[in-house]
PDB file of N, CA and C in Angstrom:
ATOM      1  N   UNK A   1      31.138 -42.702 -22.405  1.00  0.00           N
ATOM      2  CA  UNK A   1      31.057 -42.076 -21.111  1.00  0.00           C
ATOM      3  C   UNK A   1      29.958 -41.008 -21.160  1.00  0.00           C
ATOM      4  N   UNK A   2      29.484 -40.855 -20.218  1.00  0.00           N
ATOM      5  CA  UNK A   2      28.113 -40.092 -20.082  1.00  0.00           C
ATOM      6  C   UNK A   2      28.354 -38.735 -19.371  1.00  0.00           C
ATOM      7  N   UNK A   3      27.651 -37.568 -19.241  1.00  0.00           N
ATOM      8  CA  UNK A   3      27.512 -36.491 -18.811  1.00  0.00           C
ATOM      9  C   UNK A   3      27.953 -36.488 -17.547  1.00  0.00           C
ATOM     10  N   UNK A   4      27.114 -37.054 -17.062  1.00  0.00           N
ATOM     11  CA  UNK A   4      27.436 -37.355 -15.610  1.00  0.00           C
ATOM     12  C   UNK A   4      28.249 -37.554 -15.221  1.00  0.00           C
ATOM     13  N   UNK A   5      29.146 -39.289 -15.443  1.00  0.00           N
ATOM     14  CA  UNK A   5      30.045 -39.932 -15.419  1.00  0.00           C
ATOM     15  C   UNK A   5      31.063 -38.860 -15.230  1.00  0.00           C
ATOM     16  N   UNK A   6      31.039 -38.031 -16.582  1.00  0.00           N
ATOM     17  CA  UNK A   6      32.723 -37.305 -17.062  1.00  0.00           C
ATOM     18  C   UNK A   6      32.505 -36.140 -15.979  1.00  0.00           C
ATOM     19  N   UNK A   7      31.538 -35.763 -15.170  1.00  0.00           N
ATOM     20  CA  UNK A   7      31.489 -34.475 -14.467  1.00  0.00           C
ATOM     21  C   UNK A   7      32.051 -35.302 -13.104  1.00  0.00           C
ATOM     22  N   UNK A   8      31.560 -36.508 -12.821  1.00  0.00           N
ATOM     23  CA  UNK A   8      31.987 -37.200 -11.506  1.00  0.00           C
ATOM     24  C   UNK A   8      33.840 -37.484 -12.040  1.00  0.00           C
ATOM     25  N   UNK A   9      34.017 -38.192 -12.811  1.00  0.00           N
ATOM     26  CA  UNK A   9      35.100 -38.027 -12.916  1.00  0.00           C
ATOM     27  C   UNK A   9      36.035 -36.877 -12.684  1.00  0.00           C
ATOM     28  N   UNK A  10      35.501 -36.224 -13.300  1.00  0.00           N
ATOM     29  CA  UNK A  10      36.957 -34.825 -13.045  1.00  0.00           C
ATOM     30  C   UNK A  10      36.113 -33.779 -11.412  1.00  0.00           C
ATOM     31  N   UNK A  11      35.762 -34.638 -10.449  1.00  0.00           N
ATOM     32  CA  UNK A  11      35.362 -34.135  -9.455  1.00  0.00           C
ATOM     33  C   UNK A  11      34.108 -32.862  -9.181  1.00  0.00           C
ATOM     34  N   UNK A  12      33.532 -33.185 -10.161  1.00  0.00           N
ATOM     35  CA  UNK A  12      32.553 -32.273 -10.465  1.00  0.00           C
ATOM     36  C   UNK A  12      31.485 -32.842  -9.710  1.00  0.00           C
ATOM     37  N   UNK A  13      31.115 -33.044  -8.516  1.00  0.00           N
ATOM     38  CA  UNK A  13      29.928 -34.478  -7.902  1.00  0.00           C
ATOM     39  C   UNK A  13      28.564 -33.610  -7.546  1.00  0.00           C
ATOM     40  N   UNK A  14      28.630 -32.146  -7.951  1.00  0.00           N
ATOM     41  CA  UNK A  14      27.491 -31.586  -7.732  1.00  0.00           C
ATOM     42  C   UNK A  14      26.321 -31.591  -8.822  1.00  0.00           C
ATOM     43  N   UNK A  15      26.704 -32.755  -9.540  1.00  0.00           N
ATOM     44  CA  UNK A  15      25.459 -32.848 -10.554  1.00  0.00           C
ATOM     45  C   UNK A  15      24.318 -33.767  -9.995  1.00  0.00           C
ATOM     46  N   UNK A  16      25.034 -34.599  -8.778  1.00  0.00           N
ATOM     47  CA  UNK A  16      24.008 -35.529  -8.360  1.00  0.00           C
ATOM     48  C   UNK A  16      23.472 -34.634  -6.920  1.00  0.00           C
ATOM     49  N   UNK A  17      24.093 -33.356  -6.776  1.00  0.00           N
ATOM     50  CA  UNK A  17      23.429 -33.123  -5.217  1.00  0.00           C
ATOM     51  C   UNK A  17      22.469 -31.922  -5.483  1.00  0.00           C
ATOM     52  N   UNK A  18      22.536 -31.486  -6.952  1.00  0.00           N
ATOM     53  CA  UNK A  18      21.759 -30.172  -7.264  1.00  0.00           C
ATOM     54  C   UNK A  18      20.291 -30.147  -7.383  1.00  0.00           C
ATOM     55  N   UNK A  19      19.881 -29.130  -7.184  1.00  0.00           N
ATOM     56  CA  UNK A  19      17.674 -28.769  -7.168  1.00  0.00           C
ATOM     57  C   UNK A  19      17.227 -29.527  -8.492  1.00  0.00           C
ATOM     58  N   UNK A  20      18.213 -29.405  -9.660  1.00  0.00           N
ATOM     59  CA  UNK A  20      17.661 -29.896 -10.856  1.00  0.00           C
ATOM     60  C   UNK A  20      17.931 -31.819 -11.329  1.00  0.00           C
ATOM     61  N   UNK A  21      18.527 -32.464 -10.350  1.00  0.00           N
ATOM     62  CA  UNK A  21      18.684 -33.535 -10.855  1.00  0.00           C
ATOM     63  C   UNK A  21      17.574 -34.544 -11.186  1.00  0.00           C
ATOM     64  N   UNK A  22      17.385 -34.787 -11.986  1.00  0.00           N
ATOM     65  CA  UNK A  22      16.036 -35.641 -12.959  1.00  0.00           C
ATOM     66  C   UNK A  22      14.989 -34.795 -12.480  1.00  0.00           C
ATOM     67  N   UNK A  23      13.201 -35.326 -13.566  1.00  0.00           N
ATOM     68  CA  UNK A  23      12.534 -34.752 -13.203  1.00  0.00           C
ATOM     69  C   UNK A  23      11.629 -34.964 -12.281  1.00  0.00           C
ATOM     70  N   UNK A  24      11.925 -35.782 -11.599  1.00  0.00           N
ATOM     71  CA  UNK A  24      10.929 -35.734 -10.472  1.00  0.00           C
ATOM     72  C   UNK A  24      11.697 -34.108  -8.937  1.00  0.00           C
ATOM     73  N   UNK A  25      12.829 -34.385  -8.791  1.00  0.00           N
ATOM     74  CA  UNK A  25      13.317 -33.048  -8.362  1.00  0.00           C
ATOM     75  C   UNK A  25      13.515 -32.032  -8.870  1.00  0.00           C
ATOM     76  N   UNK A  26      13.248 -31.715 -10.338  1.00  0.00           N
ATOM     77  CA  UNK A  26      13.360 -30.473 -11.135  1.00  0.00           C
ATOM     78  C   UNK A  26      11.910 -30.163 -10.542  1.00  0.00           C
ATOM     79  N   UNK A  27      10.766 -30.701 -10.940  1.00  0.00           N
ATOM     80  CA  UNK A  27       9.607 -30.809 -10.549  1.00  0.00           C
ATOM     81  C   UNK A  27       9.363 -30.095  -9.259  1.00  0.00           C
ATOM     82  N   UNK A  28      10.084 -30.697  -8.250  1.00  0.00           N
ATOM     83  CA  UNK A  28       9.918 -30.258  -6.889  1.00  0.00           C
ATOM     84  C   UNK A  28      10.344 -28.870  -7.013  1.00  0.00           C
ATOM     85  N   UNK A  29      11.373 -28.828  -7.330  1.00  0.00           N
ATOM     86  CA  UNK A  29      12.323 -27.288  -6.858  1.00  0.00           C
ATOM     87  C   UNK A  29      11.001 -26.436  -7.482  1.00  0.00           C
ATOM     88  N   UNK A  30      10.913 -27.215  -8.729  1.00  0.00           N
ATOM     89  CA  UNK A  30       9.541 -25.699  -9.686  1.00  0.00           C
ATOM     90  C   UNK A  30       8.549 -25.435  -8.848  1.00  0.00           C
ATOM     91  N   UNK A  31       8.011 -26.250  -7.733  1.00  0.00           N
ATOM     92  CA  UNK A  31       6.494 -26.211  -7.185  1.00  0.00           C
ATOM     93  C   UNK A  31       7.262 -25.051  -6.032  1.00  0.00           C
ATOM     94  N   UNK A  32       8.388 -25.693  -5.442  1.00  0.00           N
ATOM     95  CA  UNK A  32       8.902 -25.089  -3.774  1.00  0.00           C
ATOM     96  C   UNK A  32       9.066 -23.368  -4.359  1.00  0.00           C
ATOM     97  N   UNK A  33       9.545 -23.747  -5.613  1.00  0.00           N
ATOM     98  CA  UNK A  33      10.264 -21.807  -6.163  1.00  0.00           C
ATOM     99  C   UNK A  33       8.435 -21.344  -5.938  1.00  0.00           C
ATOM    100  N   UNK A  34       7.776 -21.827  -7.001  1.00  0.00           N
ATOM    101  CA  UNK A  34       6.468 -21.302  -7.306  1.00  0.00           C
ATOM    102  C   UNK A  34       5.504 -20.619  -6.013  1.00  0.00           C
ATOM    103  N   UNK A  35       5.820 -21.783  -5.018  1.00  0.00           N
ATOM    104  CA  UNK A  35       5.236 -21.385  -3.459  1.00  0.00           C
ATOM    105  C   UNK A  35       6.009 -20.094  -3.007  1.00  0.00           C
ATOM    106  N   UNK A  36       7.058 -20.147  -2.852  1.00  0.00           N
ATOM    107  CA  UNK A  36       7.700 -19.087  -2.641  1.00  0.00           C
ATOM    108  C   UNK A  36       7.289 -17.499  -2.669  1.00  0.00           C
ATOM    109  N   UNK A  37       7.377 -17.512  -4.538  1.00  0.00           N
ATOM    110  CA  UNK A  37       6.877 -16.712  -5.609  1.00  0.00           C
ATOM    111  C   UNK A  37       5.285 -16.022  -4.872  1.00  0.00           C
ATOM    112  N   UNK A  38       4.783 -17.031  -4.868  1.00  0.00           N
ATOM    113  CA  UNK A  38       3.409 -16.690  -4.509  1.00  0.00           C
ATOM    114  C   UNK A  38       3.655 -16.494  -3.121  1.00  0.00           C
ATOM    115  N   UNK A  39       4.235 -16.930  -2.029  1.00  0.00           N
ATOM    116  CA  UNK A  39       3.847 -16.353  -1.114  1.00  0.00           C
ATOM    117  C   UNK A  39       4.274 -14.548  -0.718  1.00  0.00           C
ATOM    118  N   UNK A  40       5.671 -14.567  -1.284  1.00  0.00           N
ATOM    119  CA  UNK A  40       6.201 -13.361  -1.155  1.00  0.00           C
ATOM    120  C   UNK A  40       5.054 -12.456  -2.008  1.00  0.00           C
ATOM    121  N   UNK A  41       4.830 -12.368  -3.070  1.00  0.00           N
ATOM    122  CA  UNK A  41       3.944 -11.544  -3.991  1.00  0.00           C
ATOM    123  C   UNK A  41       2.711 -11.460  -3.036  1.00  0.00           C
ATOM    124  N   UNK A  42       2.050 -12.481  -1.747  1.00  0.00           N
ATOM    125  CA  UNK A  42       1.134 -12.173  -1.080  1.00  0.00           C
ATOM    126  C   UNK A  42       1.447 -11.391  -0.227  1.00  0.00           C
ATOM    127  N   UNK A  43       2.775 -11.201   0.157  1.00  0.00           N
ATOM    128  CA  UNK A  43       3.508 -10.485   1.337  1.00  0.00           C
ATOM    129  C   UNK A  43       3.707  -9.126   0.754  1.00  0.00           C
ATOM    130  N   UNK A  44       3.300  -9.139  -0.633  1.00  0.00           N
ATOM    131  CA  UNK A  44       3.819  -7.882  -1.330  1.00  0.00           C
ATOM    132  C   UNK A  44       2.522  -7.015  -0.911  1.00  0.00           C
ATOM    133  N   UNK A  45       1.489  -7.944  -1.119  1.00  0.00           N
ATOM    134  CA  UNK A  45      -0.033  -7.488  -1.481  1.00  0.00           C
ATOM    135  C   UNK A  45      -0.525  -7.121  -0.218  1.00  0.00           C
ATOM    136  N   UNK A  46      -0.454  -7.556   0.823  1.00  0.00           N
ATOM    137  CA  UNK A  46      -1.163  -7.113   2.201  1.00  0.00           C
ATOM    138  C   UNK A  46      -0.206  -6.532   3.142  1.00  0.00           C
ATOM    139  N   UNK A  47       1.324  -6.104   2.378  1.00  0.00           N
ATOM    140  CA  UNK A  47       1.781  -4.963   2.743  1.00  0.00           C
ATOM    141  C   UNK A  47       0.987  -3.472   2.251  1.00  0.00           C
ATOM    142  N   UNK A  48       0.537  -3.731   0.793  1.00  0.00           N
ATOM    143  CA  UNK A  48       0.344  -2.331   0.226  1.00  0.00           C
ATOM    144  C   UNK A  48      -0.893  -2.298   0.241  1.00  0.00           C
ATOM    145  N   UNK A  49      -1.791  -3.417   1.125  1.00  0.00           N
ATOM    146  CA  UNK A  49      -3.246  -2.740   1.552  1.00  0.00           C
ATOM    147  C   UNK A  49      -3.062  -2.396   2.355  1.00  0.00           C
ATOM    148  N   UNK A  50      -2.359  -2.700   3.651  1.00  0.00           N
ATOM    149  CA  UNK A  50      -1.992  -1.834   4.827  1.00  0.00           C
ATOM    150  C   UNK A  50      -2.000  -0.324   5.034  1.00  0.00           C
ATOM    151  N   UNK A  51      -0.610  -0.424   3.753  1.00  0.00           N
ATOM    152  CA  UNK A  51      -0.518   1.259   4.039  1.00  0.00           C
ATOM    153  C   UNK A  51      -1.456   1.523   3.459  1.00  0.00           C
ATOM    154  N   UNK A  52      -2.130   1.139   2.099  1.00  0.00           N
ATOM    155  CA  UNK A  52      -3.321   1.881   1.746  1.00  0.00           C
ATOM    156  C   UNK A  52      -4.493   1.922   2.724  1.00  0.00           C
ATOM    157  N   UNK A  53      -4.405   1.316   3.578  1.00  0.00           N
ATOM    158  CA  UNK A  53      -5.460   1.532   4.591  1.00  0.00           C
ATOM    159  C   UNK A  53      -5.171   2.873   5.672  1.00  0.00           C
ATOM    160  N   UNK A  54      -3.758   2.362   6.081  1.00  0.00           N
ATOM    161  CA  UNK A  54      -3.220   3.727   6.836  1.00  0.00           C
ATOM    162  C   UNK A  54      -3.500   4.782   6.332  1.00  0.00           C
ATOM    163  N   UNK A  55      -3.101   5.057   5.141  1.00  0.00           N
ATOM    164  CA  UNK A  55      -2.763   6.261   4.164  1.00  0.00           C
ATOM    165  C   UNK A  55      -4.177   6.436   4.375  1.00  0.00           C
ATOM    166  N   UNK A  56      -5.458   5.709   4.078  1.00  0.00           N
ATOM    167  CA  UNK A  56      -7.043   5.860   3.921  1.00  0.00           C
ATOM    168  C   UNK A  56      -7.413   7.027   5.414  1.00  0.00           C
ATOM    169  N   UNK A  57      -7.031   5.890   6.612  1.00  0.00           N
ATOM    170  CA  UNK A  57      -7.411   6.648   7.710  1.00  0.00           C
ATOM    171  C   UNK A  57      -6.942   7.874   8.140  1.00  0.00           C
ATOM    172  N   UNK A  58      -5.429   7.636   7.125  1.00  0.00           N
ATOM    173  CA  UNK A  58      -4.661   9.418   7.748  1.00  0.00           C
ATOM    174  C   UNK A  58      -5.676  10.343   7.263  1.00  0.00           C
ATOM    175  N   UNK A  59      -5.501  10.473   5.822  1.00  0.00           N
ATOM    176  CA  UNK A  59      -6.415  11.593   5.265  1.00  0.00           C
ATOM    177  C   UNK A  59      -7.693  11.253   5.789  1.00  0.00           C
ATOM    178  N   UNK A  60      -8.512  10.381   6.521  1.00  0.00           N
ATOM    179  CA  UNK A  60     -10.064  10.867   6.560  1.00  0.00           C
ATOM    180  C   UNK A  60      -9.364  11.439   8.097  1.00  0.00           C
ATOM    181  N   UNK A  61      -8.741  11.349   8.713  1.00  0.00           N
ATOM    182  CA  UNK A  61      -8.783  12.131  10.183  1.00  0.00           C
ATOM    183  C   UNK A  61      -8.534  13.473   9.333  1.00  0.00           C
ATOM    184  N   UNK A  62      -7.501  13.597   9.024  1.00  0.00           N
ATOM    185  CA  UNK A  62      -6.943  15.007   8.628  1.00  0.00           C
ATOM    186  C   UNK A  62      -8.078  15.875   8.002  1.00  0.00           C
ATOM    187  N   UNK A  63      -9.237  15.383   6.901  1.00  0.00           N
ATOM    188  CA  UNK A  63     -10.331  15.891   6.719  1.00  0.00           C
ATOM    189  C   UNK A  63     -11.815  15.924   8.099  1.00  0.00           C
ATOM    190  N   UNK A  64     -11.420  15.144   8.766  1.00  0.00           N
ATOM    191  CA  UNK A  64     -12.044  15.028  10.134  1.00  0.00           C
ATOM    192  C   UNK A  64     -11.869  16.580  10.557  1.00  0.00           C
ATOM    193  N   UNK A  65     -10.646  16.561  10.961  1.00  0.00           N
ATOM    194  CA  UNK A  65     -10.139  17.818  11.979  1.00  0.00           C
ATOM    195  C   UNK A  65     -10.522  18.806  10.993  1.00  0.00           C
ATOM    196  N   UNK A  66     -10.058  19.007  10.130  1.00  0.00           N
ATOM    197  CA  UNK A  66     -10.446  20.239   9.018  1.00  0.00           C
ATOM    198  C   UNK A  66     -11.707  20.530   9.198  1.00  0.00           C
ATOM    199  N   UNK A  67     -12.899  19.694   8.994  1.00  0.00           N
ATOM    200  CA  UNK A  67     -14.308  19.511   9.552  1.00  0.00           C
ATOM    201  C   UNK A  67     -14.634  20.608  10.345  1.00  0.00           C
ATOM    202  N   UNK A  68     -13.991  20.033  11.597  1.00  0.00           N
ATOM    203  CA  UNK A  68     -14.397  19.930  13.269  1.00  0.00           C
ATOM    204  C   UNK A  68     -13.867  21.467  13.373  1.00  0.00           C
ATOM    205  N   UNK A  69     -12.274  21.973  12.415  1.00  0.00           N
ATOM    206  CA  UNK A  69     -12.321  23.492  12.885  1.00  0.00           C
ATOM    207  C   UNK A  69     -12.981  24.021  11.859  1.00  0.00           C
ATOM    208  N   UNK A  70     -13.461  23.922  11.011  1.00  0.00           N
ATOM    209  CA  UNK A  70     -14.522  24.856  10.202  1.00  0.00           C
ATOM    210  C   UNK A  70     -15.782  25.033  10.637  1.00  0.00           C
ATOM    211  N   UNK A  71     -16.073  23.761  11.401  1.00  0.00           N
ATOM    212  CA  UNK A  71     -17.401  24.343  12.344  1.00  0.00           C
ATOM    213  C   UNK A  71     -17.194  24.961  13.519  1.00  0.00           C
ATOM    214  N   UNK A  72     -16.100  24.828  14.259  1.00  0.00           N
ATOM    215  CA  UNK A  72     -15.529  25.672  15.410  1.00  0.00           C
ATOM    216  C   UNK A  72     -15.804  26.913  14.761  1.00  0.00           C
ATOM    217  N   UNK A  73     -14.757  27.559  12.953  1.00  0.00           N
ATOM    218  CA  UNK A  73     -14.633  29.009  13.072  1.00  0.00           C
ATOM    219  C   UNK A  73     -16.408  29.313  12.618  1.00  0.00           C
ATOM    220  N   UNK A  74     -17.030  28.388  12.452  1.00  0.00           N
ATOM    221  CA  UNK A  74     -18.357  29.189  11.908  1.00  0.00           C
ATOM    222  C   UNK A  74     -19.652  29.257  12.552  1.00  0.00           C
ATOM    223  N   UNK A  75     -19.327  29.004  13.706  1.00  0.00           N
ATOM    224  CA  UNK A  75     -20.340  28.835  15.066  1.00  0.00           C
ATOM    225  C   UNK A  75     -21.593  28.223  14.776  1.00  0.00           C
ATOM    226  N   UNK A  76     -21.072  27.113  14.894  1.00  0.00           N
ATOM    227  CA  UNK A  76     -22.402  25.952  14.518  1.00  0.00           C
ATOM    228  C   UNK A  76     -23.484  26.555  16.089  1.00  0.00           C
ATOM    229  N   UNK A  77     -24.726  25.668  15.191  1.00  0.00           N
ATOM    230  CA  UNK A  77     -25.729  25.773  16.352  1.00  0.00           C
ATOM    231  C   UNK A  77     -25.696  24.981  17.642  1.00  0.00           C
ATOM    232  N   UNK A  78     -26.586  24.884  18.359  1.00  0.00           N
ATOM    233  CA  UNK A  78     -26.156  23.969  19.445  1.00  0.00           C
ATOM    234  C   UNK A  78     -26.128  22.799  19.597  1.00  0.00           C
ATOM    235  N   UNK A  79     -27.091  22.577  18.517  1.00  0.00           N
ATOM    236  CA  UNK A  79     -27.353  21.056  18.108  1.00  0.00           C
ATOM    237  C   UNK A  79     -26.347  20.561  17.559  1.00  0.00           C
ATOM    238  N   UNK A  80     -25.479  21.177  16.789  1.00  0.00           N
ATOM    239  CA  UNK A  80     -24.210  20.530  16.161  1.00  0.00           C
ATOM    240  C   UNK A  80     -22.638  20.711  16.942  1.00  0.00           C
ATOM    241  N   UNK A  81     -23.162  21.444  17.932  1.00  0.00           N
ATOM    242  CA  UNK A  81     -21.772  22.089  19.032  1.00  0.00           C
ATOM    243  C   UNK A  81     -21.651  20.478  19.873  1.00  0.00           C
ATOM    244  N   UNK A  82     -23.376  20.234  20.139  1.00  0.00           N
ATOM    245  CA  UNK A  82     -23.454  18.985  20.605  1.00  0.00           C
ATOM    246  C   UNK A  82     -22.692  17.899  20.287  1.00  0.00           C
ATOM    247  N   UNK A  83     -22.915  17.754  18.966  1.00  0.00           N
ATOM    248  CA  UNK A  83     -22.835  16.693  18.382  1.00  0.00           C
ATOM    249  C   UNK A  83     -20.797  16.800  17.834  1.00  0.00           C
ATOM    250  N   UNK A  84     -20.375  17.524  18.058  1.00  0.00           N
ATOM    251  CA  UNK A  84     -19.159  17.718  17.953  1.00  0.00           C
ATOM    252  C   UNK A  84     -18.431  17.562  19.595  1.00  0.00           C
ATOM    253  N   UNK A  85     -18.973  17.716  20.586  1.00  0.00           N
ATOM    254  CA  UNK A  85     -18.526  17.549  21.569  1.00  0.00           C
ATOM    255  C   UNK A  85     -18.475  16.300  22.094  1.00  0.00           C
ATOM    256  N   UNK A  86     -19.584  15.386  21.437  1.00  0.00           N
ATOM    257  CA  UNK A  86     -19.754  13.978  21.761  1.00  0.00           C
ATOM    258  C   UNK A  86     -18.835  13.353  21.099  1.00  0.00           C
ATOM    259  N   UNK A  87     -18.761  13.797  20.089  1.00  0.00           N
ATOM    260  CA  UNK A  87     -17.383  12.991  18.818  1.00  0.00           C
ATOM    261  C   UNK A  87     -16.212  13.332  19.399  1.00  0.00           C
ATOM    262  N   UNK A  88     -15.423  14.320  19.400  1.00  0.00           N
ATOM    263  CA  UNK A  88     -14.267  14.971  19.776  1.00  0.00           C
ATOM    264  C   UNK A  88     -14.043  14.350  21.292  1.00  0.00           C
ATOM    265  N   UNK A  89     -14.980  14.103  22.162  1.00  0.00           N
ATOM    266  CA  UNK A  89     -14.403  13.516  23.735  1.00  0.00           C
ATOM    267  C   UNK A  89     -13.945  12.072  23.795  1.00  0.00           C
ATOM    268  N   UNK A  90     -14.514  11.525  22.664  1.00  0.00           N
ATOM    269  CA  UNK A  90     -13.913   9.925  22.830  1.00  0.00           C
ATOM    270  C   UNK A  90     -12.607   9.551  22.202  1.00  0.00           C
ATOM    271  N   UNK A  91     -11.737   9.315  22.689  1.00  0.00           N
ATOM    272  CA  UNK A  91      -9.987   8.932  22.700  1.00  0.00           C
ATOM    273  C   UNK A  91     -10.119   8.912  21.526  1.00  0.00           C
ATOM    274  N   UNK A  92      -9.430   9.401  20.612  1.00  0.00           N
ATOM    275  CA  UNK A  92      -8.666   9.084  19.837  1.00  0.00           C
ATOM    276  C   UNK A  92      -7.129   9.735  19.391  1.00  0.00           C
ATOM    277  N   UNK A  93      -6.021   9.273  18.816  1.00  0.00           N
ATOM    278  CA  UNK A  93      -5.067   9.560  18.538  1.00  0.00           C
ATOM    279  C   UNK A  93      -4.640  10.580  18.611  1.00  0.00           C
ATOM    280  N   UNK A  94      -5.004  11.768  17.966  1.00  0.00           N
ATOM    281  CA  UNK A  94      -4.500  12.761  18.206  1.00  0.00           C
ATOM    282  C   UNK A  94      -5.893  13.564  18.832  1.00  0.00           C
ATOM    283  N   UNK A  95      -5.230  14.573  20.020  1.00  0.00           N
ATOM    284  CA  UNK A  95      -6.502  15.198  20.623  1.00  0.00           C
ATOM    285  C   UNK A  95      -6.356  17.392  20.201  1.00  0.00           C
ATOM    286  N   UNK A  96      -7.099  18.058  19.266  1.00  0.00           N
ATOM    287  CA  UNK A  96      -6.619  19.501  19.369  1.00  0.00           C
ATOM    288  C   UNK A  96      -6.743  19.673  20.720  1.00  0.00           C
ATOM    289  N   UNK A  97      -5.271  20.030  20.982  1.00  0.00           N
ATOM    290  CA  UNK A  97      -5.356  20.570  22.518  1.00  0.00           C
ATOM    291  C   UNK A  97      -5.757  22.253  22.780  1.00  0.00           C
ATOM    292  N   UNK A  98      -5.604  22.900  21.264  1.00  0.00           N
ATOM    293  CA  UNK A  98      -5.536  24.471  21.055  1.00  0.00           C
ATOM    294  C   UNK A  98      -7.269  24.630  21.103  1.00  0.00           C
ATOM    295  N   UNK A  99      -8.247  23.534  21.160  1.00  0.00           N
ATOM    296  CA  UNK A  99      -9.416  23.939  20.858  1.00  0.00           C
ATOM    297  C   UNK A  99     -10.357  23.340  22.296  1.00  0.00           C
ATOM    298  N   UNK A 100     -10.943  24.708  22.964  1.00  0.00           N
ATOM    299  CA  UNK A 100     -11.891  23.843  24.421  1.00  0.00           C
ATOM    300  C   UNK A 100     -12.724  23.572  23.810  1.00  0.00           C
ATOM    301  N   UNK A 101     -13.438  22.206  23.873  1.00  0.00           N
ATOM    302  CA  UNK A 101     -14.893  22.112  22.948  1.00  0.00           C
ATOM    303  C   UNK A 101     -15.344  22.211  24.818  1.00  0.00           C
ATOM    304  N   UNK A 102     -15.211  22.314  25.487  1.00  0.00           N
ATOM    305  CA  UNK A 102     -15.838  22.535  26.591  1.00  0.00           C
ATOM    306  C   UNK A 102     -16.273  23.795  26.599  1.00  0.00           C
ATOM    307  N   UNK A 103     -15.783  25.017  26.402  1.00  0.00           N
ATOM    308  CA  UNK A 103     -16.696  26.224  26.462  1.00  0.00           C
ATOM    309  C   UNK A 103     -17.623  26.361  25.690  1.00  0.00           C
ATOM    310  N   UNK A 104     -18.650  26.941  25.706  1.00  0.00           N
ATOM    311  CA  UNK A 104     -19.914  27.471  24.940  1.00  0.00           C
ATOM    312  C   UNK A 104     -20.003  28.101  24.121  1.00  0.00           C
ATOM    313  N   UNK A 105     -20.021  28.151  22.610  1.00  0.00           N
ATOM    314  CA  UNK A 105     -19.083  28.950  21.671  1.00  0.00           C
ATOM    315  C   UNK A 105     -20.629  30.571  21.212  1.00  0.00           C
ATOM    316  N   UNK A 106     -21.836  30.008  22.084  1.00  0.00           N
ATOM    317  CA  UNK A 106     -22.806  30.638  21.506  1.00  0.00           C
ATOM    318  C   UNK A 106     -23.246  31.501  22.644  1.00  0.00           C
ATOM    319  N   UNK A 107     -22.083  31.648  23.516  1.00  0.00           N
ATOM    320  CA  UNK A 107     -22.476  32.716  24.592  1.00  0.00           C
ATOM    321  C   UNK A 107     -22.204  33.893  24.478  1.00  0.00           C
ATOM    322  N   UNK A 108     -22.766  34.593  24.781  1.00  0.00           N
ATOM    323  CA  UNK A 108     -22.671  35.936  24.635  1.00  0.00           C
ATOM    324  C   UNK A 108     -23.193  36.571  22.974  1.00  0.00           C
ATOM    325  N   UNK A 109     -23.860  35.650  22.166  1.00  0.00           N
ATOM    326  CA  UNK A 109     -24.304  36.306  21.202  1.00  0.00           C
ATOM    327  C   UNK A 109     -25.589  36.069  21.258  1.00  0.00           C
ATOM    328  N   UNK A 110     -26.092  36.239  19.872  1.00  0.00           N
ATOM    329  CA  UNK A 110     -27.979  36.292  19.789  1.00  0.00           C
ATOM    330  C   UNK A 110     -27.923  34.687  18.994  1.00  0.00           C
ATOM    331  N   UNK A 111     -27.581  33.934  19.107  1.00  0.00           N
ATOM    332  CA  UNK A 111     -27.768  32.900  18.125  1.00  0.00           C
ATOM    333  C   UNK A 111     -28.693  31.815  19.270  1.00  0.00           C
ATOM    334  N   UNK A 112     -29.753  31.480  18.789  1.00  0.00           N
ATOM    335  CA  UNK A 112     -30.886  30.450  19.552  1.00  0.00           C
ATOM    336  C   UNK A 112     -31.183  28.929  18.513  1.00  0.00           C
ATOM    337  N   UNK A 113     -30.934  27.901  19.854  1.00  0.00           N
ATOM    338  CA  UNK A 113     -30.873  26.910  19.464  1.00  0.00           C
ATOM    339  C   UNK A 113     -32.318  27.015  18.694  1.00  0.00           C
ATOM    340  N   UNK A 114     -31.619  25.295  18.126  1.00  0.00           N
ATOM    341  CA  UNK A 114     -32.889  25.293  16.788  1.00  0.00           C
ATOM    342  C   UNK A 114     -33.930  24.359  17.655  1.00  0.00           C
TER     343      UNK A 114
END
């Protein structure tokens, strides 16, 4: 009596319905697991470029704004008041609402454009 046989006999019939029966379906199950494997591990991978991308853009805004008020406190010239007013007006995510880049930061002193 054979492996099989004695497992069908004593009602054991899941040897013929299982992932591993002979190798042409051992075979299969190994390729279907393997796809799997690999796809999740890709799902792993362009999750954690994501956030590394997020994480990328948080800190360059956050060094953005840091930027934008260090030239606010150090009274850039006009040429660069300019050039901060053109950047700062186009939408983006977060807007300093505490800072008018609309007023003239070089009025009322002696400082002459370049």
């Amino acid at each position: 009596m054979s492996y099989q046989d004695s497992l069908q006999s004593n009602g054991h019939g899941f040897a013929q319905r299982g992932p591993l029966r002979g190798n042409g379906h051992r075979s299969l199950y190994i390729k279907t697991l393997y796809k799997a494997m690999v796809i999740d591990f890709l799902c792993h991978i362009e999750a954690l470029c994501e956030a590394m991308i997020i994480d990328f853009f948080c800190h360059i805004e956050t060094l953005y704004e840091a930027m934008v008020i260090d030239l606010l406190t150090s009274r850039p010239s006009a040429r660069q008041w300019s050039l901060i007013s053109y950047v700062t007006s186009r939408s983006s995510a977060r807007q300093c609402s505490s800072i008018s880049l609309h007023q003239d930061p070089l009025r009322g002193n002696d400082h002459r454009s370049l």
